[in-house]
Protein backbone atom coordinates (compact mmCIF):
# COMPACT_ATOMS: atom_id res chain seq x y z
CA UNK A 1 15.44 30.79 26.45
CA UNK A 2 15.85 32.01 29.67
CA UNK A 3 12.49 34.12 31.53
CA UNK A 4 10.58 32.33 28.27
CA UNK A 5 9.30 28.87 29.64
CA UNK A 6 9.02 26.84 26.87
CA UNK A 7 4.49 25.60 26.98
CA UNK A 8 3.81 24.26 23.90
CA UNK A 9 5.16 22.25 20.83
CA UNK A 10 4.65 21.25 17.19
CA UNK A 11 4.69 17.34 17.29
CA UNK A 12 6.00 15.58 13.60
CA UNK A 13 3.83 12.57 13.36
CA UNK A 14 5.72 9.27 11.86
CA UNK A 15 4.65 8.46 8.41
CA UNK A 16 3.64 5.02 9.24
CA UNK A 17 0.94 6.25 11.85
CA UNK A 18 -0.59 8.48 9.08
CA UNK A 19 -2.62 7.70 5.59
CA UNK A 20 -3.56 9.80 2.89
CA UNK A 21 -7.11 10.77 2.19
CA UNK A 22 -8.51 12.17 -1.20
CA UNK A 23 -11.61 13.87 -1.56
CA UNK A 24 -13.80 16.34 -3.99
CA UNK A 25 -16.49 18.61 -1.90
CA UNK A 26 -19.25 21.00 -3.63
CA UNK A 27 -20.79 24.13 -2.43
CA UNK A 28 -23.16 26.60 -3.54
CA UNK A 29 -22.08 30.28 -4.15
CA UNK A 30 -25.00 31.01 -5.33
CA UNK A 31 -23.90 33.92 -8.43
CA UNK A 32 -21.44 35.68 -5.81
CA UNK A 33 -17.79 36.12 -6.00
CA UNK A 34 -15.87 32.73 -4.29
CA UNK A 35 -14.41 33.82 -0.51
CA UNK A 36 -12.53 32.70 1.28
CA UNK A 37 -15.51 31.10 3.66
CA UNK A 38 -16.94 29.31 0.50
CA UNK A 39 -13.26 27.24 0.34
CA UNK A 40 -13.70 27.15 4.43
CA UNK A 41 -17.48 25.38 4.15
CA UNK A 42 -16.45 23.31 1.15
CA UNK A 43 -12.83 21.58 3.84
CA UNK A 44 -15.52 21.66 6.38
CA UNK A 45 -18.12 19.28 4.28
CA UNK A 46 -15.13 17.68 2.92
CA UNK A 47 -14.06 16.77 7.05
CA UNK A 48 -17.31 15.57 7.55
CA UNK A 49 -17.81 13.19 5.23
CA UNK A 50 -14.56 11.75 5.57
CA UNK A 51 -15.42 11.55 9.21
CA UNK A 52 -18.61 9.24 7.99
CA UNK A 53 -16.90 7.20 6.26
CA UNK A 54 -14.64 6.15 8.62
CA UNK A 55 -13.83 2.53 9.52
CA UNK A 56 -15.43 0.95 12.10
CA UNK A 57 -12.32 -1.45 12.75
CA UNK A 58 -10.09 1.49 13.69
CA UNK A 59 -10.44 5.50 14.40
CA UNK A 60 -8.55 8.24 13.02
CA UNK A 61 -7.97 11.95 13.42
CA UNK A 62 -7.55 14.30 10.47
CA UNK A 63 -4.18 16.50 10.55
CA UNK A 64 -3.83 18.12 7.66
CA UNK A 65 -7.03 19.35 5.00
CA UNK A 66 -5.07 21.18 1.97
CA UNK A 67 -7.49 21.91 -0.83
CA UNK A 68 -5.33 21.05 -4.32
CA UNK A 69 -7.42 22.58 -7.16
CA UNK A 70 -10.50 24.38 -7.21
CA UNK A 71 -13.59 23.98 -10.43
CA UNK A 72 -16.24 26.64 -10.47
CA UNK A 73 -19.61 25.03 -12.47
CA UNK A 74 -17.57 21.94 -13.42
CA UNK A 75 -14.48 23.97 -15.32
CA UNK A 76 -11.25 22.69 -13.51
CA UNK A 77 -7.84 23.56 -13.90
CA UNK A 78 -7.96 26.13 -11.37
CA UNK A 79 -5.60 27.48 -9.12
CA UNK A 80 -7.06 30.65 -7.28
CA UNK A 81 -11.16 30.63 -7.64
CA UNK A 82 -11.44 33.96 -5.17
CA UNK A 83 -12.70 36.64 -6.93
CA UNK A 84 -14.64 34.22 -9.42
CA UNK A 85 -18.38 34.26 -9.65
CA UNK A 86 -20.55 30.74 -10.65
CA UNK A 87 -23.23 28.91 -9.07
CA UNK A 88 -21.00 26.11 -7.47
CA UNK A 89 -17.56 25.54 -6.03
CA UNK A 90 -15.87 22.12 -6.56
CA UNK A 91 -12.74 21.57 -4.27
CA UNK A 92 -10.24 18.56 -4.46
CA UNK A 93 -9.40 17.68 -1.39
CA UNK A 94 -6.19 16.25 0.21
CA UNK A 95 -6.61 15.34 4.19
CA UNK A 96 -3.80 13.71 6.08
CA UNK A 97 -4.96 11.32 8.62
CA UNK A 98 -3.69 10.24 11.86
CA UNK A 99 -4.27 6.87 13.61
CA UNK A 100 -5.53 7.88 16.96
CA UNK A 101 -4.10 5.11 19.25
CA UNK A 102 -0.75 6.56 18.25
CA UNK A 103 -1.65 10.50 18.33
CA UNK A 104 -2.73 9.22 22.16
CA UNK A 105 0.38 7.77 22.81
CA UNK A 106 2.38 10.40 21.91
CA UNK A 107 -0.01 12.92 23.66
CA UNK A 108 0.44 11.02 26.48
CA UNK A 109 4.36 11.67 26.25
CA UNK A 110 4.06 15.37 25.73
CA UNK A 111 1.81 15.99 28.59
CA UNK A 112 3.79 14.07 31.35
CA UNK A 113 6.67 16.82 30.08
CA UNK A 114 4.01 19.43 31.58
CA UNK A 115 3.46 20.86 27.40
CA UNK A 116 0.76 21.39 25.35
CA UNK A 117 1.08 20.30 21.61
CA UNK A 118 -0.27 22.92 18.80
CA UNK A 119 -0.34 21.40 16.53
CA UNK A 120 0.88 17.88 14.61
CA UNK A 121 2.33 17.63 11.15
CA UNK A 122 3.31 14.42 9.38
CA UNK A 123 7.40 14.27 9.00
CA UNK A 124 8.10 13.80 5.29
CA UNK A 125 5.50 17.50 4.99
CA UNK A 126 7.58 19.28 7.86
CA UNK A 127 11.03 17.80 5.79
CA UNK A 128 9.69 19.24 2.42
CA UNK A 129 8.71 22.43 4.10
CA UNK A 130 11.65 22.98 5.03
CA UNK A 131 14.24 21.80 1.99
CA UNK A 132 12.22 22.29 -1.22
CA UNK A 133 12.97 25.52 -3.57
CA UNK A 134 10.05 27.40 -5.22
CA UNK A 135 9.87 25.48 -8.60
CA UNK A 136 10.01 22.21 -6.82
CA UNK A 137 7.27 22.26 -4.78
CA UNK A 138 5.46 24.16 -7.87
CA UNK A 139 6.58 21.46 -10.41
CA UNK A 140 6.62 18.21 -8.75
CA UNK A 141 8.94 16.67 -6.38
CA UNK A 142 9.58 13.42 -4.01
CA UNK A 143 10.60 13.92 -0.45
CA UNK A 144 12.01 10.86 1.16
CA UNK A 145 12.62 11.10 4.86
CA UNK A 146 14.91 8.46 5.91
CA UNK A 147 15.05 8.29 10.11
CA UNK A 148 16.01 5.62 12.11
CA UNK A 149 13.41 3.53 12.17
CA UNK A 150 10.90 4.48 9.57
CA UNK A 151 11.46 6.22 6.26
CA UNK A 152 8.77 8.85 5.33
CA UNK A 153 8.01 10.17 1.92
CA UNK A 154 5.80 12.95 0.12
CA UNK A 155 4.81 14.12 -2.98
CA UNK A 156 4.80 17.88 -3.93
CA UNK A 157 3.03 19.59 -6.67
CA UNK A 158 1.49 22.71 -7.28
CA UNK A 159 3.10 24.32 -4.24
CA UNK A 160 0.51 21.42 -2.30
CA UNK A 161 1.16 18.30 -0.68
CA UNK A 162 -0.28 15.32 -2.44
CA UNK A 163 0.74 11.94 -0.77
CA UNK A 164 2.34 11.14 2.72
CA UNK A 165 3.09 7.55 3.22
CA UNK A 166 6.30 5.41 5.02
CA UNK A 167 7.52 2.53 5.19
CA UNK A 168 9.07 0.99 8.40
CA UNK A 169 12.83 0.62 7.63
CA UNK A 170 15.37 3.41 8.50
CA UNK A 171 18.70 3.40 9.55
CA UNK A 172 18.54 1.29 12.53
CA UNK A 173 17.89 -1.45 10.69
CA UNK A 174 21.20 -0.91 8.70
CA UNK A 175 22.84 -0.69 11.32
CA UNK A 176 21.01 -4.20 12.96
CA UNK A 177 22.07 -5.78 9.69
CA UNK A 178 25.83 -4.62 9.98
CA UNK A 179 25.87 -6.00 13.37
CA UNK A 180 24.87 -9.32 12.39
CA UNK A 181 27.06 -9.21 9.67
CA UNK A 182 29.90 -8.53 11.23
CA UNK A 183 29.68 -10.06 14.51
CA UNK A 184 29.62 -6.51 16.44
CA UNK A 185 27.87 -4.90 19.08
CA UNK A 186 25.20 -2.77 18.42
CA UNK A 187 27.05 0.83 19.30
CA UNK A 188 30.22 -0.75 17.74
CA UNK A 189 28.37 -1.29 14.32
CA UNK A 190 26.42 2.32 14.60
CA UNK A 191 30.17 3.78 14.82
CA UNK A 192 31.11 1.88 12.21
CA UNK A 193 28.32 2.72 10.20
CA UNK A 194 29.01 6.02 10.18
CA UNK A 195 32.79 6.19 9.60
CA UNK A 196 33.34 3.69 7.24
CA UNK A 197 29.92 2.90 5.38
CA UNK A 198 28.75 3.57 1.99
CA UNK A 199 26.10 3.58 0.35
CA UNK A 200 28.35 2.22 -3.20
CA UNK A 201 31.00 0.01 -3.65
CA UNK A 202 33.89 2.18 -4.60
CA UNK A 203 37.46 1.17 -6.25
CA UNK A 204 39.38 0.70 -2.55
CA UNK A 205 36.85 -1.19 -1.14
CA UNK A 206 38.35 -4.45 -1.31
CA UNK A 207 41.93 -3.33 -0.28
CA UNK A 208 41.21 -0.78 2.70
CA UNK A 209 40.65 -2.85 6.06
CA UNK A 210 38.65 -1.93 8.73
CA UNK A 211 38.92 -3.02 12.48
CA UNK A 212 35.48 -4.68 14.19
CA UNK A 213 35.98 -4.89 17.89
CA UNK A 214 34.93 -8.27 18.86
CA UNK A 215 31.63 -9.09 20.62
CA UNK A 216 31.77 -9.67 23.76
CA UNK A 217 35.63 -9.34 24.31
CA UNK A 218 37.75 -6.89 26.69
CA UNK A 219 38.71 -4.27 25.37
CA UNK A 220 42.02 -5.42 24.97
CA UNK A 221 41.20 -8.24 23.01
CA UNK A 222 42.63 -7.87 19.14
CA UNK A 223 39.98 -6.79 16.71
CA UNK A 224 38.41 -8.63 13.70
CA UNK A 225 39.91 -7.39 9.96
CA UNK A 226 37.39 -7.11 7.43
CA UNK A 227 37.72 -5.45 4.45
CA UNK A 228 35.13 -2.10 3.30
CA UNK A 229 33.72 -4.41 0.16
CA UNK A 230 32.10 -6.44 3.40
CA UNK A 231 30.89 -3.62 5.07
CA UNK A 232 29.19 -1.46 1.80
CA UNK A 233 27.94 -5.42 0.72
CA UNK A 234 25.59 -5.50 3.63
CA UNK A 235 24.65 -1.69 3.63
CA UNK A 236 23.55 -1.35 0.27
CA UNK A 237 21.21 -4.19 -0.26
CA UNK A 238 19.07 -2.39 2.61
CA UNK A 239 19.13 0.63 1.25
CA UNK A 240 18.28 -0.66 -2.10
CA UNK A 241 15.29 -2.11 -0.60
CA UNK A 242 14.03 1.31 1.20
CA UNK A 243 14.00 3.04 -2.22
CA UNK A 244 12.33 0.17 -4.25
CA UNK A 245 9.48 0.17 -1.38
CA UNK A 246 9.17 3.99 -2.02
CA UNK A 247 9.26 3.55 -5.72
CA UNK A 248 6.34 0.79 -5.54
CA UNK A 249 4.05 2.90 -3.26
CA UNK A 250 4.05 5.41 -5.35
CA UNK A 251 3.51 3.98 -8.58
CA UNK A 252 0.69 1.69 -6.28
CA UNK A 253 -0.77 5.08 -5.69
CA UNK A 254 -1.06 6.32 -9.14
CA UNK A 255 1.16 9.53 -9.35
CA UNK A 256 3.57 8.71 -11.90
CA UNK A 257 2.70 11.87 -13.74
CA UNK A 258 2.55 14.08 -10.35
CA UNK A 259 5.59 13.47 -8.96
CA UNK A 260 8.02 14.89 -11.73
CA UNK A 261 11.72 13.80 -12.22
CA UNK A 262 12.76 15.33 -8.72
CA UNK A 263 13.48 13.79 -5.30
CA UNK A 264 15.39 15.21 -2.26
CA UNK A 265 16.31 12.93 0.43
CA UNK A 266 16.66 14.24 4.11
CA UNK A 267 17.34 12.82 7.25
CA UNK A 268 20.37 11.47 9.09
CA UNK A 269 20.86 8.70 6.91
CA UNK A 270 20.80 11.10 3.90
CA UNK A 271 24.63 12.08 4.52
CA UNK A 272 25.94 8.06 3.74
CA UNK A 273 28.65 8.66 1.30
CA UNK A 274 26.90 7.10 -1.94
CA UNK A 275 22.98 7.81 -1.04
CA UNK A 276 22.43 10.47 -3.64
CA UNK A 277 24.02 8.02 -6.45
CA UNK A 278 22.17 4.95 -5.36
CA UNK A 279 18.81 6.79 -5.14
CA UNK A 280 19.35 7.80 -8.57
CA UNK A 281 20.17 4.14 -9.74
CA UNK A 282 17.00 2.81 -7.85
CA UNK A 283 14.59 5.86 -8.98
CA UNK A 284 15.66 7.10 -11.72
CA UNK A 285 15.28 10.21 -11.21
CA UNK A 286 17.54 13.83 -10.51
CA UNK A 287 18.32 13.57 -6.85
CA UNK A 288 19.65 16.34 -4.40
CA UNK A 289 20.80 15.92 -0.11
CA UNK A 290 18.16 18.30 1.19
CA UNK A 291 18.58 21.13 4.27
CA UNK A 292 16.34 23.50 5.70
CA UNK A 293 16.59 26.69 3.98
CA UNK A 294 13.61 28.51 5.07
CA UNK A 295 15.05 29.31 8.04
CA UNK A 296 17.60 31.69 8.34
CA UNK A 297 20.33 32.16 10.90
CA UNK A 298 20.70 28.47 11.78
CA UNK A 299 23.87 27.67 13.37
CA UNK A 300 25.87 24.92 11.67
CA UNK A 301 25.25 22.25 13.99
CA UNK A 302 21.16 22.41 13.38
CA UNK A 303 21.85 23.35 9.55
CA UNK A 304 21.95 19.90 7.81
CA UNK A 305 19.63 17.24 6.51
CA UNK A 306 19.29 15.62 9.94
CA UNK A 307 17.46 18.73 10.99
CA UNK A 308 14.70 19.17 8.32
CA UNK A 309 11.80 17.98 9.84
CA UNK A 310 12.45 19.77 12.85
CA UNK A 311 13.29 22.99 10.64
CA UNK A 312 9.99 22.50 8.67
CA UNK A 313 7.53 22.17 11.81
CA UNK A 314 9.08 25.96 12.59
CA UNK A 315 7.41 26.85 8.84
CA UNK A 316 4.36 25.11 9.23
CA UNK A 317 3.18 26.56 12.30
CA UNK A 318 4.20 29.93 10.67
CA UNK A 319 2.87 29.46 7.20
CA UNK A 320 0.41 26.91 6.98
CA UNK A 321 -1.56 27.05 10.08
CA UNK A 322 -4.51 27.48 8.16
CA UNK A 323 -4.44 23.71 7.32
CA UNK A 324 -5.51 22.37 10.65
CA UNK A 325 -8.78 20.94 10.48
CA UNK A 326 -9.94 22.66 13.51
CA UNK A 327 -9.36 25.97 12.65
CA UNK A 328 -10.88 25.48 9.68
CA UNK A 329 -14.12 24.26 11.25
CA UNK A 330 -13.74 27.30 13.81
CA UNK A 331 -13.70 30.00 11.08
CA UNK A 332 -15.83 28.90 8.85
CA UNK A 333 -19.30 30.80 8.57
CA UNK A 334 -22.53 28.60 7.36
CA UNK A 335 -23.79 29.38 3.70
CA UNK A 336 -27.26 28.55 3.20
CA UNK A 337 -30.18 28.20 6.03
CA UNK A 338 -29.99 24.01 6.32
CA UNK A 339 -26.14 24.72 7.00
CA UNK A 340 -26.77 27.32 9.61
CA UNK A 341 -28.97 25.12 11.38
CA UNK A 342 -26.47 21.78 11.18
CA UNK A 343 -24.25 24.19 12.45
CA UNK A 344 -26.15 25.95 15.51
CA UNK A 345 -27.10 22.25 16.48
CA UNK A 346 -23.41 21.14 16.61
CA UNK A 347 -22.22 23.94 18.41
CA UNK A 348 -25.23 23.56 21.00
CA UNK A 349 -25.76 19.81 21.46
């Protein structure tokens, strides 16, 4: 990157600073074929009533407006209305929200590194972007997310996101719990962790031993022996509990038919020996380890699971610009006379 100064970045947004918004706008088109500035007006009066309906305990700023079907004089089921003449245009409407304490914060962050952010795009989208094939984003699929601290999911369908949510548990909280367990320091248990633990019990477990380094002893000091059963005994009950939260928000949020008999998991934690099978147990449902393959040429080191979000804010920016709320309010043209004149007042007072 040398003689390219590096000004501005694409910011992944934590799922649990983020909600889910679902809307259905109407516009006139008056007889004339649908254009792309009828969708445009119909996210734009979509934005603004979401904007009017906001909360007055708490504000929020829209990141993402994705229209997810289209109905031209009340016949839905369709996928592409441009080219299609009627009298009106019926959009639903998915808009992913941001709470704006936390986009501040993390503003705040960027700019003190002297960068301007572009744009910001919920984790669990960016992962999906990034891992999903053709059919599964066309089909249906579940995207969980699982970080350190929080574990972000999303639901795919129609080649559209439907749902972002999170919950807060990730894999620093498995490794908290195997410290505690154990009786090890923090860095001690996060080595552990990754060596040893599983996300299954598996037929060695109880026979193969594994040295803890005690707390708060030299280094010379004899470790504890405790066998792998102890270990994969305290990892998997957290894990369990991550997937079974997933699994209730979504059936909470009503898309048992939309979300299909797929799931890919990404993230660090992702790679556990075991993860794929437990998923499966807890789910029930055909699960696959996720990696970006949109993006070609990635050396080996940036090529896995781990990587995914940061893989799928590359595709965003490059693919799906068109999804940020103020672009679409900056491109859009007014249709009839009363929404020229809403708009000449907003752009001049």
């Amino acid at each position: 990157m040398k003689g390219y100064p590096l000004r501005e970045v694409v910011v992944n947004l934590p799922g649990v600073h983020a909600g889910s918004i679902l809307h259905k706008a109407e516009v006139s088109i008056s007889g004339h074929p649908v254009t792309d500035n009828d969708i445009r007006r119909a996210l734009v009066k979509a934005q603004e009533e979401a904007f009017e309906h906001m909360p007055e305990d708490g504000a929020f700023e829209l990141i993402h407006t994705i229209p997810v079907s289209y109905k031209i004089d009340g016949h839905d089921g369709i996928a592409e209305p441009r080219g299609m003449v009627g009298h009106t245009l019926g959009v639903d409407i998915h808009m992913t929200s941001g709470d704006m304490l936390a986009l501040r914060n993390i503003a705040s962050c960027i700019e003190k590194s002297h960068l301007d952010i572009s744009a910001f795009c919920t984790s669990s989208y960016a992962a999906g972007l990034a891992s999903l094939v053709d059919d599964e984003m066309e089909l249906g699929c579940t995207v969980i997310d699982i970080g350190g601290g929080v574990t972000s999911f999303s639901v795919f369908h129609n080649r559209n996101l439907l749902y972002a949510d999170a919950v807060p548990i990730g894999g620093k909280h498995v490794t908290g719990d195997i410290a505690k367990g154990l009786t090890a320091a923090i860095n001690d248990a996060e080595r552990i962790k990754v060596l040893y633990g599983s996300a299954m019990a598996g037929g060695l477990d109880e026979t193969e031993m594994i040295d803890v380094p005690r707390l708060g002893e030299d280094a010379f000091a004899p470790p504890n022996h405790v066998p792998r059963s102890l270990l994969v005994g305290i990892i998997q009950p957290r894990l369990e509990e991550i997937f079974e939260l997933v699994r209730s928000r979504l059936q909470d949020a009503g898309l048992g038919s939309a979300v299909g008999r797929r799931v890919v998991l990404t993230g660090g934690a992702s790679l556990m020996p075991g993860m794929k099978d437990l998923a499966n147990y807890v789910m029930d449902k055909q699960v696959r380890i996720g990696k970006p393959i949109r993006l070609t040429g990635l050396p080996d080191a940036v090529s896995g699971p781990a990587f995914a979000t940061t893989a799928g804010l590359l595709s965003y920016i490059a693919e799906r610009s068109d999804e940020m709320p103020a672009d679409i309010i900056a491109q859009v043209t007014p249709g009839t006379l009363w929404e020229r004149v809403k708009y000449w007042m907003r752009e001049n007072w």
